[in-house]
C-alpha atoms as a PDB file:
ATOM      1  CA  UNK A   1    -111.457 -40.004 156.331  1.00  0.00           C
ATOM      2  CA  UNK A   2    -108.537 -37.323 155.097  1.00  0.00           C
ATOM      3  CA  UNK A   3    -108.994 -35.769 151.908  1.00  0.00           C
ATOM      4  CA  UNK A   4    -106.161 -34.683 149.705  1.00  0.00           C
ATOM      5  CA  UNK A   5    -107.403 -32.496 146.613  1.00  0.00           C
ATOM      6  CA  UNK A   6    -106.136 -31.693 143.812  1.00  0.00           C
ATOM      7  CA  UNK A   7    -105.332 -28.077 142.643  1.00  0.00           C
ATOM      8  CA  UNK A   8    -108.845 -26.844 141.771  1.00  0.00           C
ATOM      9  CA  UNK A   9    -111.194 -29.517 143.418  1.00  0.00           C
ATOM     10  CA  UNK A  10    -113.593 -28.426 145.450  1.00  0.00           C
ATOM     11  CA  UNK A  11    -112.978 -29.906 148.924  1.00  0.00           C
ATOM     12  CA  UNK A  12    -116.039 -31.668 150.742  1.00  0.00           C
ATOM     13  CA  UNK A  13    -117.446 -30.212 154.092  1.00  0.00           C
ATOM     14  CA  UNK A  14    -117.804 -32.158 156.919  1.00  0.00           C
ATOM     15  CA  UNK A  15    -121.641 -31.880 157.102  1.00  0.00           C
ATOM     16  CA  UNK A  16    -121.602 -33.176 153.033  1.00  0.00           C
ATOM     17  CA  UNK A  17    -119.370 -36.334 154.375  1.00  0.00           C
ATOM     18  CA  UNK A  18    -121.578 -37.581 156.757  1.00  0.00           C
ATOM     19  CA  UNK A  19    -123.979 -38.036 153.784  1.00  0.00           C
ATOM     20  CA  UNK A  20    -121.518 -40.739 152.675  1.00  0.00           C
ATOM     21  CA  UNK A  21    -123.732 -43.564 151.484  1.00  0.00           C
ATOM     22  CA  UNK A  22    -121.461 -46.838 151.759  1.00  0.00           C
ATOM     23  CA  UNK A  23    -120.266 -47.899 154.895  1.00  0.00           C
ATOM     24  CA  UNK A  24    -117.557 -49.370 154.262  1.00  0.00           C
ATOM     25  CA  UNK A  25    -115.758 -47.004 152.934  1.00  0.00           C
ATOM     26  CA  UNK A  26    -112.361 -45.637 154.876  1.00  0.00           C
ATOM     27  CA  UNK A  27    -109.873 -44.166 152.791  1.00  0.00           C
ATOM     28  CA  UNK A  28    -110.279 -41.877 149.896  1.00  0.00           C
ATOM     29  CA  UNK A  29    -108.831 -44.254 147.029  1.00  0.00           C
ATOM     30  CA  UNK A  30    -111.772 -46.565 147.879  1.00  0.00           C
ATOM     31  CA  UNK A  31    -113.939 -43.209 147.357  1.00  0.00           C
ATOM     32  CA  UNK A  32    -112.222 -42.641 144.161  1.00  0.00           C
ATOM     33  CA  UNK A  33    -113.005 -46.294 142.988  1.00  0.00           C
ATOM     34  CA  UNK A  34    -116.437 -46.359 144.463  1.00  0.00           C
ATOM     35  CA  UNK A  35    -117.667 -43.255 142.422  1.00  0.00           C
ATOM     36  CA  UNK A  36    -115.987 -44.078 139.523  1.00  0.00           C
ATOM     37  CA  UNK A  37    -117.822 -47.199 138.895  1.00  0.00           C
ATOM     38  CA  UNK A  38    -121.377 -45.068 139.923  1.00  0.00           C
ATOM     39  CA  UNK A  39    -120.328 -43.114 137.222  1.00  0.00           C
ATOM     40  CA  UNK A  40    -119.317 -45.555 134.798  1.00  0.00           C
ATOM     41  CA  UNK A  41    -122.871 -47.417 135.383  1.00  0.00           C
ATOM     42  CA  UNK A  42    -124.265 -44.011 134.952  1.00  0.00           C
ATOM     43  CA  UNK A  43    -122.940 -43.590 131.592  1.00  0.00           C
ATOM     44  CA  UNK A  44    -124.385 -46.930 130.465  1.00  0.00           C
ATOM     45  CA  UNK A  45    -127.565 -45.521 131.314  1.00  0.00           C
ATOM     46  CA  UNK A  46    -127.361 -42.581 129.883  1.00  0.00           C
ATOM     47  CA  UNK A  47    -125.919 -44.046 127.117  1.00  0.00           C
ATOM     48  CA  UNK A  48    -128.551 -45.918 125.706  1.00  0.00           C
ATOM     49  CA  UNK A  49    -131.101 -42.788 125.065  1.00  0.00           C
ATOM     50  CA  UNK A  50    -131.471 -40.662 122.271  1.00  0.00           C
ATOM     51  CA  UNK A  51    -131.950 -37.306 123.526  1.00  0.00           C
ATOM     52  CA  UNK A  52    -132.404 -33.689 122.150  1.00  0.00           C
ATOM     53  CA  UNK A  53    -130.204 -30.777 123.144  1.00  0.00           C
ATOM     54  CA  UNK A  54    -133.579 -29.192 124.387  1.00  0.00           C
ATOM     55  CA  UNK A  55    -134.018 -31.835 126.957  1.00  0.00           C
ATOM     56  CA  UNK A  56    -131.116 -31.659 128.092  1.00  0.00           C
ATOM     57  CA  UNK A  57    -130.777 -27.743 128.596  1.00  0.00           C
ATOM     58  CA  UNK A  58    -132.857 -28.194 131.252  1.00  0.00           C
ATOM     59  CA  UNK A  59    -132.323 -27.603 135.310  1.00  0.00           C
ATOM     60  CA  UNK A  60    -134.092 -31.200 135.950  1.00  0.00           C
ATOM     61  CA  UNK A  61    -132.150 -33.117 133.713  1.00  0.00           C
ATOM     62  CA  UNK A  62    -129.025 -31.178 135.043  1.00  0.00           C
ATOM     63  CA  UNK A  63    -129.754 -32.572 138.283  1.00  0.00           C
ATOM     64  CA  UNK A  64    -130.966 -35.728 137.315  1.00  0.00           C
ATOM     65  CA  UNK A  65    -126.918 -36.694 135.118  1.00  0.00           C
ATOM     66  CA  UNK A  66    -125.727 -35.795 138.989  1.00  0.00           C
ATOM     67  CA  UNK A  67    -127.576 -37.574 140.367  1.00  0.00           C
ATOM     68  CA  UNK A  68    -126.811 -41.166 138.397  1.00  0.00           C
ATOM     69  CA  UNK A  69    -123.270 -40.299 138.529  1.00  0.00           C
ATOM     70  CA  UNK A  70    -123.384 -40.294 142.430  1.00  0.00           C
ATOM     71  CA  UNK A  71    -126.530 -41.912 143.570  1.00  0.00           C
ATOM     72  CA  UNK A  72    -124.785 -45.024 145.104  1.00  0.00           C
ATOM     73  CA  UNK A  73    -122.193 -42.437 147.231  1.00  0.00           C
ATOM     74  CA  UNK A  74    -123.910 -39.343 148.524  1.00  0.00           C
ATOM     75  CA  UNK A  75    -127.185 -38.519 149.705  1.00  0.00           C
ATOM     76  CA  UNK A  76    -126.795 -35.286 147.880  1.00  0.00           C
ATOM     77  CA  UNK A  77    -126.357 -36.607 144.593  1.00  0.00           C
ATOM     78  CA  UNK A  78    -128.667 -34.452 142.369  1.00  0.00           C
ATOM     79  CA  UNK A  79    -129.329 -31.749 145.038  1.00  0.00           C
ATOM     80  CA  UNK A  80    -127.701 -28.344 144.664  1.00  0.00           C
ATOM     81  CA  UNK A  81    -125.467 -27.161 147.109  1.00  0.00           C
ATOM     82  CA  UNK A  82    -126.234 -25.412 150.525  1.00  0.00           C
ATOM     83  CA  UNK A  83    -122.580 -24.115 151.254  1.00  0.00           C
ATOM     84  CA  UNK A  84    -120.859 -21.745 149.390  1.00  0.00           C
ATOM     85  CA  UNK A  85    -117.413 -23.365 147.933  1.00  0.00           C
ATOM     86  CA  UNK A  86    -114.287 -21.941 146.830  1.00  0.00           C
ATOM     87  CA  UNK A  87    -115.672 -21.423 143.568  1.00  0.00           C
ATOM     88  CA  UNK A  88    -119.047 -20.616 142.338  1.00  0.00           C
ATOM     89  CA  UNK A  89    -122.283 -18.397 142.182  1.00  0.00           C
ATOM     90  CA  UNK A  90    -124.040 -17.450 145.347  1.00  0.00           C
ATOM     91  CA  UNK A  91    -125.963 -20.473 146.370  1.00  0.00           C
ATOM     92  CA  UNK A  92    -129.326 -17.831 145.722  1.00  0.00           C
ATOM     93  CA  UNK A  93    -128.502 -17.760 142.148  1.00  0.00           C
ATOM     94  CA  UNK A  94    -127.819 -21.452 141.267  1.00  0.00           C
ATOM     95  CA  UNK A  95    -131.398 -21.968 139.382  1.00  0.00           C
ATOM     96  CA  UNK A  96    -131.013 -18.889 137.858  1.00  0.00           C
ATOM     97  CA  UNK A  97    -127.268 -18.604 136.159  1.00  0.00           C
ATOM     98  CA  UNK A  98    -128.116 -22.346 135.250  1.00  0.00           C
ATOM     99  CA  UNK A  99    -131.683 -21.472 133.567  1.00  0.00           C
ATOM    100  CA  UNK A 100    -129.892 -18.148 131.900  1.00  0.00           C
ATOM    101  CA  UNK A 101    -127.259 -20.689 130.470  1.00  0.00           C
ATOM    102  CA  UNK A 102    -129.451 -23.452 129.103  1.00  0.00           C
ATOM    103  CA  UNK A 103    -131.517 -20.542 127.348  1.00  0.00           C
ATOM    104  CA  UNK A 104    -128.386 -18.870 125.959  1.00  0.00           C
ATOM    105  CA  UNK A 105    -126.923 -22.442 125.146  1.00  0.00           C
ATOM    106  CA  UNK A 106    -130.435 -23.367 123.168  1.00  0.00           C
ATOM    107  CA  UNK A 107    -130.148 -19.977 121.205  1.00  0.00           C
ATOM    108  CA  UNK A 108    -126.321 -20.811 120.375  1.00  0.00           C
ATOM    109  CA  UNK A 109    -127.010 -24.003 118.547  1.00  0.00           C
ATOM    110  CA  UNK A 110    -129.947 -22.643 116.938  1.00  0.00           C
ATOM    111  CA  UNK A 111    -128.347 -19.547 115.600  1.00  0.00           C
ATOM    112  CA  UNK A 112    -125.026 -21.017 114.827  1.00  0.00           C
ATOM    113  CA  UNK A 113    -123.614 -18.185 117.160  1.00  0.00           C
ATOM    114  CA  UNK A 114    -120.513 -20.134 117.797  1.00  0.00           C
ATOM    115  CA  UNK A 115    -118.712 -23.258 116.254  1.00  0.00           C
ATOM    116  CA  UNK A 116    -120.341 -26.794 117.829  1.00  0.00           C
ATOM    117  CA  UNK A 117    -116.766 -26.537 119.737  1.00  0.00           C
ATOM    118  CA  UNK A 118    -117.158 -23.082 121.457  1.00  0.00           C
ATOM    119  CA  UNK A 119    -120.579 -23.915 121.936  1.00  0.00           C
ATOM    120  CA  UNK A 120    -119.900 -26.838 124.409  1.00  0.00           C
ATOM    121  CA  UNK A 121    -116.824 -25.261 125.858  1.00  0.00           C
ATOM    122  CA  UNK A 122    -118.672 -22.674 126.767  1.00  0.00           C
ATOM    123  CA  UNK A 123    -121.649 -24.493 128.110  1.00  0.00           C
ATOM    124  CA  UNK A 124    -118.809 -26.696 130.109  1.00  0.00           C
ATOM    125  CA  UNK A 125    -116.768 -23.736 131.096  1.00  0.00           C
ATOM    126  CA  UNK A 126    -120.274 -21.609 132.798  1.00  0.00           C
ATOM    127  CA  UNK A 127    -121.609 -24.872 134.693  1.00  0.00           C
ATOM    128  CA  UNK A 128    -118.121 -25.540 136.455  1.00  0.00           C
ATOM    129  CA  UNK A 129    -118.417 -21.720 137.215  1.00  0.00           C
ATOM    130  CA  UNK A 130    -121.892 -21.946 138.302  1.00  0.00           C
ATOM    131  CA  UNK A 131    -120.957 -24.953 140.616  1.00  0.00           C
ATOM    132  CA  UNK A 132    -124.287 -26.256 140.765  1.00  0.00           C
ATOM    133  CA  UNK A 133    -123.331 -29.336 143.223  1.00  0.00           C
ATOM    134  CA  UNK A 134    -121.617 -30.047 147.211  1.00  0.00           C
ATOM    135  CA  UNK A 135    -119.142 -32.255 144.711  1.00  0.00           C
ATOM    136  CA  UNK A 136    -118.361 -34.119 141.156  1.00  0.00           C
ATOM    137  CA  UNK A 137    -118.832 -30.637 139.530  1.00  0.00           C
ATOM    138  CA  UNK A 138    -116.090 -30.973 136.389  1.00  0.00           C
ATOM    139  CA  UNK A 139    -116.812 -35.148 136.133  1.00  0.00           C
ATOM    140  CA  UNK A 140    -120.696 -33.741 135.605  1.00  0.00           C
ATOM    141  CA  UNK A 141    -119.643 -30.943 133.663  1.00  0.00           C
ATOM    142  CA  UNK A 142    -117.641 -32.590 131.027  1.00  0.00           C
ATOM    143  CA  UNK A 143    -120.344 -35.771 131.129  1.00  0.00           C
ATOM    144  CA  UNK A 144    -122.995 -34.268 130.177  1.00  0.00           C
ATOM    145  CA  UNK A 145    -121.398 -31.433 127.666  1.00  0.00           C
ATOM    146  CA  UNK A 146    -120.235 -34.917 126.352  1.00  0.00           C
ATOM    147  CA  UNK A 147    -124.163 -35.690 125.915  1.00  0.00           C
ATOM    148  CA  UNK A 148    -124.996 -32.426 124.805  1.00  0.00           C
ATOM    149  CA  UNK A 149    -122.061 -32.703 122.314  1.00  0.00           C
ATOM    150  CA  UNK A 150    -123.673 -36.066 120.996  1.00  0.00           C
ATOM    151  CA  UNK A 151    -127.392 -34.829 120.601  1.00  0.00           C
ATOM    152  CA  UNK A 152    -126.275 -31.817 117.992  1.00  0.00           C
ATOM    153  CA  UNK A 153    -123.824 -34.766 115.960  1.00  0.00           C
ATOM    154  CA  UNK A 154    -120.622 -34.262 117.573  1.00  0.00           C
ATOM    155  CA  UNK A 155    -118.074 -36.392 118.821  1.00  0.00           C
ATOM    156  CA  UNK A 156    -117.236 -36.071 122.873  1.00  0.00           C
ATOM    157  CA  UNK A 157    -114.129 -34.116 123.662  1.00  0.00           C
ATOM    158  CA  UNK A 158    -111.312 -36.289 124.730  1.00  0.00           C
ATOM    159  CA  UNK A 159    -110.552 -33.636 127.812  1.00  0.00           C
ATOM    160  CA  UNK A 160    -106.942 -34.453 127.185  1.00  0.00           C
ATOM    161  CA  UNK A 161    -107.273 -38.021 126.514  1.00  0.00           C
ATOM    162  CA  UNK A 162    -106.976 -38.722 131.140  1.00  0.00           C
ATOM    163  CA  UNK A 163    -108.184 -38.904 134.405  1.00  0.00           C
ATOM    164  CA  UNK A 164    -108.729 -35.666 135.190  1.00  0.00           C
ATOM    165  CA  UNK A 165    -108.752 -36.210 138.881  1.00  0.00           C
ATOM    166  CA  UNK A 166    -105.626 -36.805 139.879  1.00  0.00           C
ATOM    167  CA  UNK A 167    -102.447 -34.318 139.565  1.00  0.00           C
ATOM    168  CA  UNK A 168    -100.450 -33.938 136.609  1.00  0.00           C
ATOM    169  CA  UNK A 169     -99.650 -31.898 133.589  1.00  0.00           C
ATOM    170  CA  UNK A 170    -102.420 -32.539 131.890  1.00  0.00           C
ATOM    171  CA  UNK A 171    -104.853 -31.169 134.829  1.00  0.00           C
ATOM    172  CA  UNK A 172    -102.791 -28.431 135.429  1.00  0.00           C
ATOM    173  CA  UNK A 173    -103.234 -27.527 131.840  1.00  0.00           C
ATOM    174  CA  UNK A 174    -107.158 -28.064 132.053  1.00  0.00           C
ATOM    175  CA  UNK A 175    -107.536 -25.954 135.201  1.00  0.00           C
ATOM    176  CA  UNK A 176    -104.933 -22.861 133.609  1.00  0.00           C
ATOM    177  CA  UNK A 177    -107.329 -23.202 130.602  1.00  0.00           C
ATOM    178  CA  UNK A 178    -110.467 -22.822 132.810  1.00  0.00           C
ATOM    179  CA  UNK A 179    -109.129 -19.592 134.600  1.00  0.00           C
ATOM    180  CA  UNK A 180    -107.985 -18.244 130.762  1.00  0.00           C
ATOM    181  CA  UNK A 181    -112.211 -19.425 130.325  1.00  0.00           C
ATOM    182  CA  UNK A 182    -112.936 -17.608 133.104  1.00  0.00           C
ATOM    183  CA  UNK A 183    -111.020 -14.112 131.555  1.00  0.00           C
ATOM    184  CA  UNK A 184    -113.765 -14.737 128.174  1.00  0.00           C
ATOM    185  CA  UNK A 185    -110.458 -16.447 126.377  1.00  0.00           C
ATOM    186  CA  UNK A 186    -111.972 -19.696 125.574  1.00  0.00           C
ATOM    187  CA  UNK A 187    -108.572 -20.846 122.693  1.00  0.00           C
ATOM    188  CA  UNK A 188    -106.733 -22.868 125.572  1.00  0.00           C
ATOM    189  CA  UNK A 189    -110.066 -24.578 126.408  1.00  0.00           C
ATOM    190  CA  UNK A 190    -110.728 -24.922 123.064  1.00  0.00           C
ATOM    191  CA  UNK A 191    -107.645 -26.500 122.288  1.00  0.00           C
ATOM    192  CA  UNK A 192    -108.008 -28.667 125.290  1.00  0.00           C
ATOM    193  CA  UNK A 193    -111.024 -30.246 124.671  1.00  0.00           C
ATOM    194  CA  UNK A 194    -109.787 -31.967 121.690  1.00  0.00           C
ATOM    195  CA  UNK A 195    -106.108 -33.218 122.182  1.00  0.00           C
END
């Protein structure tokens, strides 16, 4: 199977694709559709429970989003990453940024430190940095600031309103607004979240 990414995806390595879980599966549009509707049943699931941001600022229940969202396609699903990608932490300190986060994240909402907004761009912005997984990084990262946005009485950001995944204007504009993140100028992600 040939992969072509899009600007800012994180490409799979060969030793992560053998852990392929269907078959039948050939070209990467039939990956696209197959985790798509893992994720889609995932969201049903997590859906349907009432949570509190402290449960979810958690490492296990970090892992445990991934792993519903790609349980059905990769053996990996819910397991950190081995490798080290072309973005992210060392693969030493994956526990550790992502426990640091979920504390500082926990003290945000509780001290009002930030606007509900900045809080979950900011928790979305550090766990695509972290790059806690082999794959499905920003679909996990904006899913479950999504359910972290919920469990403090937020809407969910409309991430520009499209599929993310593919090439466009709109992705281009979410990835420039995750390397202005990246420079502590959080206004273009900001902006982005809710168009």
């Amino acid at each position: 199977m040939k992969f072509d990414y899009p600007e800012g995806a994180t490409p799979i390595d060969d030793d992560e694709l053998v852990d392929l879980i269907p078959g039948h599966i050939t070209l990467q549009s039939e990956l696209n559709e197959w985790e798509q509707t893992n994720i889609l049943e995932a969201i049903k699931i997590l859906d349907t429970k009432e949570i509190s941001y402290s449960e979810i600022l958690t490492f296990n229940y970090i892992l445990k989003v991934h792993f519903l969202m790609f349980d059905k396609t990769w053996k990996w699903a819910g397991k950190t990453r081995k490798t080290m990608k072309n973005i992210g932490v060392d693969v030493s300190q994956i526990f550790e940024q992502t426990k640091y986060l979920c504390d500082d994240v926990k003290y945000w909402i509780e001290n009002k430190t930030y606007s509900n907004d900045e809080i979950g761009t900011r928790f979305h912005h550090s766990l695509v940095k972290i790059h806690l997984f082999p794959n499905g990084n920003g679909r996990h990262a904006r899913l479950i600031t999504d359910i972290l946005m919920r469990s403090i009485g937020e809407k969910i950001f409309t991430w520009g309103n499209i599929d993310l995944y593919h090439e466009g204007e709109i992705r281009c504009k979410y990835i420039t607004a995750l390397k202005e993140a990246d420079k502590n100028n959080y206004n273009p992600l900001i902006e982005f979240i809710r168009l």
